[in-house]
Protein backbone atom coordinates (compact mmCIF):
# COMPACT_ATOMS: atom_id res chain seq x y z
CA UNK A 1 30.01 244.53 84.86
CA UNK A 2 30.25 241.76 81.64
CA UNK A 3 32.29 238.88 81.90
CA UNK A 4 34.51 238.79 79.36
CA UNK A 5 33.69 236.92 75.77
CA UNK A 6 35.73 233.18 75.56
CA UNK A 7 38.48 233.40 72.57
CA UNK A 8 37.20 232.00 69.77
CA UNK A 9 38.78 229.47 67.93
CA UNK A 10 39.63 229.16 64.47
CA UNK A 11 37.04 227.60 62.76
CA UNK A 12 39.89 224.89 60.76
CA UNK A 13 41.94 223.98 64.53
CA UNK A 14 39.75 221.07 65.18
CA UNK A 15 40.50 219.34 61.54
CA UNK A 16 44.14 220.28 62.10
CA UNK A 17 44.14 218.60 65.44
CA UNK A 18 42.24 215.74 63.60
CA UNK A 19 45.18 215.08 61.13
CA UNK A 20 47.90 215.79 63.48
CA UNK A 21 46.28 212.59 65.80
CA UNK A 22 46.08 210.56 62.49
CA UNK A 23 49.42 211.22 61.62
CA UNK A 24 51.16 210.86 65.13
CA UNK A 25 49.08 206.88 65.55
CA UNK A 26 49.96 206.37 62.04
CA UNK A 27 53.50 206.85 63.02
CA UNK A 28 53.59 205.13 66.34
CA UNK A 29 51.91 201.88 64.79
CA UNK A 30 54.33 201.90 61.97
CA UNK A 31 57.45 202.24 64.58
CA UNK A 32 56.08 199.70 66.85
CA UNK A 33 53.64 197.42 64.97
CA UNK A 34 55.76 194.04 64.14
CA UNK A 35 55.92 193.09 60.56
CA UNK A 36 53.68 190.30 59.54
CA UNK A 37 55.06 186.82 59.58
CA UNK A 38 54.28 186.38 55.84
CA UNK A 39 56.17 189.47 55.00
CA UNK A 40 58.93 188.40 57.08
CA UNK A 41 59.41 185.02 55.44
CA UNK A 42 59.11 186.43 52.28
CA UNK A 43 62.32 188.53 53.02
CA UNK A 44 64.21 185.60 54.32
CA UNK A 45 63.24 183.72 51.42
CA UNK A 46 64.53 186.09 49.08
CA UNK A 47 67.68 187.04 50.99
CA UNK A 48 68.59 182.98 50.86
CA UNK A 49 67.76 182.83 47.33
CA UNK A 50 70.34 185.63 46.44
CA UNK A 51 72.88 184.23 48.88
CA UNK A 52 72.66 180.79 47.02
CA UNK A 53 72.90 182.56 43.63
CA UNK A 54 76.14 184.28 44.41
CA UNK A 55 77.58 180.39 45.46
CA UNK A 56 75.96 179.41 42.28
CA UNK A 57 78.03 181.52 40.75
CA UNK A 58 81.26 180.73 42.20
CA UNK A 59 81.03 176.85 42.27
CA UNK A 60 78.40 175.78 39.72
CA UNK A 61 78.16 178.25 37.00
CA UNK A 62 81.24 177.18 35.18
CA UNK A 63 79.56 173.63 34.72
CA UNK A 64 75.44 174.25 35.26
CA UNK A 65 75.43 177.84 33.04
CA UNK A 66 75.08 181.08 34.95
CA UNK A 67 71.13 180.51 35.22
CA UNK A 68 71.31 176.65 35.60
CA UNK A 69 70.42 176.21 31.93
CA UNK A 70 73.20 173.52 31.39
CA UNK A 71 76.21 173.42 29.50
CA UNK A 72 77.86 170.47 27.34
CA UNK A 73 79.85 170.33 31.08
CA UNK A 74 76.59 169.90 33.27
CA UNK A 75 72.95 169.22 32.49
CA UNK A 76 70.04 171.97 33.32
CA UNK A 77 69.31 172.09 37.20
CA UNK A 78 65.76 173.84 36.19
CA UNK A 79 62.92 172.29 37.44
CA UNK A 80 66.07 169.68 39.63
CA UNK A 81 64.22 170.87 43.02
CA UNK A 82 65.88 171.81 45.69
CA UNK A 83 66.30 167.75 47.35
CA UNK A 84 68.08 167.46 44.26
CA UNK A 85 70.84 169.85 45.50
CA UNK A 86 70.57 168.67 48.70
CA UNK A 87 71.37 165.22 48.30
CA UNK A 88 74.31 165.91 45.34
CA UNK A 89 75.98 168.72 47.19
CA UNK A 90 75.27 167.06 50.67
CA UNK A 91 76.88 163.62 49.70
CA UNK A 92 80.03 165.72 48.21
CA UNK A 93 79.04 164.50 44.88
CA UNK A 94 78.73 167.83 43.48
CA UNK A 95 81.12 170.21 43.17
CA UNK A 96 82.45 166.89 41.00
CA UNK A 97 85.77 166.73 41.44
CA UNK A 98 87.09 165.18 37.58
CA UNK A 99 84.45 164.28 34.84
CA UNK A 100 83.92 160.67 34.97
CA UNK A 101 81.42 157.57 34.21
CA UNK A 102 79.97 158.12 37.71
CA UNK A 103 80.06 160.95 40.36
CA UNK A 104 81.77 159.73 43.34
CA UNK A 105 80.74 160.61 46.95
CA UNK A 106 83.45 162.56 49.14
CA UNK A 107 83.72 165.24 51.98
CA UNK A 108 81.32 167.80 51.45
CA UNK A 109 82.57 171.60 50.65
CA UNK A 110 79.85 173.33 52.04
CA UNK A 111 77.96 173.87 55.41
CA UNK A 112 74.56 172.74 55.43
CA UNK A 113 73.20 176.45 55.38
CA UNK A 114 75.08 176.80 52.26
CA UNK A 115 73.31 173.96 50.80
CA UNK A 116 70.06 175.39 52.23
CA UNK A 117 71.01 178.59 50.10
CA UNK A 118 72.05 176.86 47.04
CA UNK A 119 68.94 174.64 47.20
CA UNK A 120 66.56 177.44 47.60
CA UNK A 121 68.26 179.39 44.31
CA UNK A 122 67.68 176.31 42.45
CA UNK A 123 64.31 175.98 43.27
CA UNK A 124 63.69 179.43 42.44
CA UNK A 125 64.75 178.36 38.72
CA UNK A 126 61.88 175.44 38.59
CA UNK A 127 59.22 173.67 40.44
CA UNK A 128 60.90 170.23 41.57
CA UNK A 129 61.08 168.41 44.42
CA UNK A 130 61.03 169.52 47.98
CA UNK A 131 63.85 168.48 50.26
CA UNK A 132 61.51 166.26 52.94
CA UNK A 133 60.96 166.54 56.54
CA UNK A 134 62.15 163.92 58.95
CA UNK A 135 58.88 162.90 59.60
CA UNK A 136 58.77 162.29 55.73
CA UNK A 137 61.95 160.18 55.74
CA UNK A 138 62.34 159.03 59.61
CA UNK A 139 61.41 154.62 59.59
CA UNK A 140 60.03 155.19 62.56
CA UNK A 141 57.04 152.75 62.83
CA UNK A 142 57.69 151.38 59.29
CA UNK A 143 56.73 148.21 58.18
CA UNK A 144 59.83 146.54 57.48
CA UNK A 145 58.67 143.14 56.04
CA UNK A 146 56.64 145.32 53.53
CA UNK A 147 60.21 147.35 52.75
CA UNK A 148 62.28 144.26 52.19
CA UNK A 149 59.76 143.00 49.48
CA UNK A 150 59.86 146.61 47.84
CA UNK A 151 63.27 146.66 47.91
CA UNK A 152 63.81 143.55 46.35
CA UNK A 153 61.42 144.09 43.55
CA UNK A 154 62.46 147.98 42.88
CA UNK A 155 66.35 148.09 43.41
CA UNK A 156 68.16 144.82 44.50
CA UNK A 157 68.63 144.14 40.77
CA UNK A 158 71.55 147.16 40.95
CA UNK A 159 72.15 147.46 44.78
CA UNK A 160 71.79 143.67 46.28
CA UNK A 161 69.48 142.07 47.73
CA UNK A 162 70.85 144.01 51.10
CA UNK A 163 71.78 146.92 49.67
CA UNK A 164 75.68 146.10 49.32
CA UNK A 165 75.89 147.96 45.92
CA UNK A 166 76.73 146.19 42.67
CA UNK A 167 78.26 146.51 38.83
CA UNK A 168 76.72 148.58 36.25
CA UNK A 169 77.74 148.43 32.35
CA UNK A 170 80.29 150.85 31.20
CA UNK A 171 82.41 151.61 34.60
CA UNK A 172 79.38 152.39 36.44
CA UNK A 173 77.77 151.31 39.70
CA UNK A 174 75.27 151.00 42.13
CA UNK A 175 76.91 152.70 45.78
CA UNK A 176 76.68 150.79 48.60
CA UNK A 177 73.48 151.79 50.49
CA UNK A 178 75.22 151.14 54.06
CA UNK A 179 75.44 153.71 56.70
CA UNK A 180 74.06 156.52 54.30
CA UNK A 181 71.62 158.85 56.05
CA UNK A 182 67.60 158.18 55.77
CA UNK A 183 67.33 161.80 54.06
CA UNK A 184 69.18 160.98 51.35
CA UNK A 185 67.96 157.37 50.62
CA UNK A 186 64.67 159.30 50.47
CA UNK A 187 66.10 162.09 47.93
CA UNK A 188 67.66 159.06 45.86
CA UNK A 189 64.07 157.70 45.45
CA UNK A 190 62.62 160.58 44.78
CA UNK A 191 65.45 162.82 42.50
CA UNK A 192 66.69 159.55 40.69
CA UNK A 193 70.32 160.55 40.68
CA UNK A 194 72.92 159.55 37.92
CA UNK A 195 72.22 156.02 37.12
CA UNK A 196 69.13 155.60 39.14
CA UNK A 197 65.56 155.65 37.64
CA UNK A 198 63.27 157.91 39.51
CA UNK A 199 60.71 156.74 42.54
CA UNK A 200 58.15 159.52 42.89
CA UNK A 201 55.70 159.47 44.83
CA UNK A 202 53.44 158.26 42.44
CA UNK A 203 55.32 155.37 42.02
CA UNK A 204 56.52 154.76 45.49
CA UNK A 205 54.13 156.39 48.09
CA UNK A 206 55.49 157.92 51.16
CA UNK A 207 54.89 155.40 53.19
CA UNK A 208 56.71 152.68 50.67
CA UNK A 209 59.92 154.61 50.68
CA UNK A 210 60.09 154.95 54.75
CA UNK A 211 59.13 150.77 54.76
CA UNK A 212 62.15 150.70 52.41
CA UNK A 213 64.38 152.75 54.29
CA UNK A 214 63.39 150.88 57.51
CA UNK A 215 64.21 147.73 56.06
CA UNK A 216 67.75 148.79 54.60
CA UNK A 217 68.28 150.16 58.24
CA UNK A 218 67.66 146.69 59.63
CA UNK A 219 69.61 145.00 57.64
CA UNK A 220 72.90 146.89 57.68
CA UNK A 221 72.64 147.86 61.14
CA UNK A 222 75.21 147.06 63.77
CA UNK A 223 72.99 144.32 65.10
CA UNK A 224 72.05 142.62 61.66
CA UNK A 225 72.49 138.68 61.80
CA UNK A 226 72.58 136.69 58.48
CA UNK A 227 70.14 134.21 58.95
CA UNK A 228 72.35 131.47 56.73
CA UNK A 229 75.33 132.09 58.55
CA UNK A 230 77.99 133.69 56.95
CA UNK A 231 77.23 136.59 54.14
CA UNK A 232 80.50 136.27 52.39
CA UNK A 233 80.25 139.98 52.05
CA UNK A 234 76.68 139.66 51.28
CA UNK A 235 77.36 140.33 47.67
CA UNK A 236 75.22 137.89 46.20
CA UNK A 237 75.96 135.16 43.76
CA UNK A 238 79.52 135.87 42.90
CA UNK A 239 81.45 135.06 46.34
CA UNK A 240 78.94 132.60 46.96
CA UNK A 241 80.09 130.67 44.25
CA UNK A 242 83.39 131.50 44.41
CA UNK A 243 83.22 129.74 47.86
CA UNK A 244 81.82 127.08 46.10
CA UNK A 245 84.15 126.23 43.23
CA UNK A 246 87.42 126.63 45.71
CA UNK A 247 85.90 124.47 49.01
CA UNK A 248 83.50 122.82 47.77
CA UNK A 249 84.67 121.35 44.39
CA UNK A 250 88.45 121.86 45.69
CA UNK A 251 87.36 119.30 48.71
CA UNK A 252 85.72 116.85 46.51
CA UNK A 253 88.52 116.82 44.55
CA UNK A 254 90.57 116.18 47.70
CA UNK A 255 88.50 113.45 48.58
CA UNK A 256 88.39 111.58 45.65
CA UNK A 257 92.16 111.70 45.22
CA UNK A 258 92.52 110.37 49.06
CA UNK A 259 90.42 107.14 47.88
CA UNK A 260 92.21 106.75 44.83
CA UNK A 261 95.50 106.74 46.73
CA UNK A 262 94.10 104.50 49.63
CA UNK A 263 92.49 102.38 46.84
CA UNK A 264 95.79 102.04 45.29
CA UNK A 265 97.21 100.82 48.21
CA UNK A 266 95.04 98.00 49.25
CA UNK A 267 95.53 96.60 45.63
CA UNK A 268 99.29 96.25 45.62
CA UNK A 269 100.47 92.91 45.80
């Protein structure tokens, strides 16, 4: 007796079981594969670039234009950068509160991750400065000799010789540079804001701004000593002779009318 014949298969089922395990690790790798990191940032960049333009719109459009193209209320924040934003926004400076020779510094309105947001929209508008690390701006290790002598060549002519701030022409003025954070001495230097010529690095290296910052950290710190005794404020000139015209003349003055009178005195009969 035969055995009976194996069923033949159709001569297509091995292609269609082909395509079907294509499909099915196709599927699996897209459901479980993780998206590449690139991809991922790219996402996050873009979501924080619209959530900045939406603040944009709300607190900066009226003055900046609704694409940062300026207005006779605001000058153009294209090609600003984003340490532009960072610093104005993150020193309160900006939203401005009246229109004015100067800016003043105040509270700030927003969280820093709405300045993050805001600074990434405006850098999508125009290359520009990069808001720097903390190893960028830390004066960590700085040379602060070299600092003081930058400082006093580049800036004490507006801020001091300390950094104590002084009069501009026209109701303007350089801010006091005490207590403010390294970050934003370093975004001064390197967005020139308002009245402040710009420091890039070009101009002032990397290194040159931290010396800077290191030095303006020694000297206003809470253990600075004046080495001629007392700063009168360390504001320069003015006080100093101020202290000179009221003591010093005032004393000579004192003096000389104390001989006179004694002099007087021995010469009556």
């Amino acid at each position: 007796m035969e055995r009976p014949s194996m069923r033949r298969h159709h001569p297509s089922a091995a292609f269609v079981v082909l395509l079907l395990a294509l499909a099915c690790t196709g599927t699996l790798y897209a459901a479980f594969a993780p998206t590449s990191k690139a991809q991922a940032d790219a996402t996050a960049r873009s979501l924080t670039v619209e959530e900045g333009r939406k603040l944009f719109n709300v607190g900066c459009a009226s003055c900046h234009g609704t694409s940062g193209q300026g207005t006779t209320d605001g000058p153009s924040l294209v090609g600003v950068g984003a340490a532009a934003v960072d610093f104005q926004v993150g020193t309160g400076r900006m939203p401005a509160q009246q229109p004015g020779p100067q800016v003043l510094d105040k509270p700030t309105v927003y969280s820093q991750a709405e300045i993050d947001q805001l600074a990434a929209y405006v850098a999508s508008l125009g290359a520009g400065p990069a808001i720097p690390t903390e190893e960028q701006y830390s004066p960590e290790g700085a040379d602060i000799a070299k600092g003081g002598e930058l400082f006093r060549t580049n800036c004490a002519q507006c801020h001091n010789f300390i950094g104590k701030g002084g009069a501009l022409t026209h109701g303007k003025f350089a801010p006091s540079l005490e207590g403010v954070d390294p970050k934003y001495m370093y975004e001064a230097m390197l967005t020139g804001p308002q009245n402040m010529p710009l420091f890039p690095d070009s101009t002032l290296t990397e290194e040159s701004k931290k010396d800077i910052i290191a030095y303006l950290k020694v000297v206003n710190g809470d253990d600075s000593v004046s080495p001629g005794g007392s700063e009168l404020g360390g504001l320069g000139p003015v006080p100093e002779g101020l202290f000179a015209w009221i003591f010093g003349l005032g004393g000579l003055i004192a003096v000389a009318v104390w001989i006179a009178a004694r002099t007087g005195k021995v010469r009556k009969p």
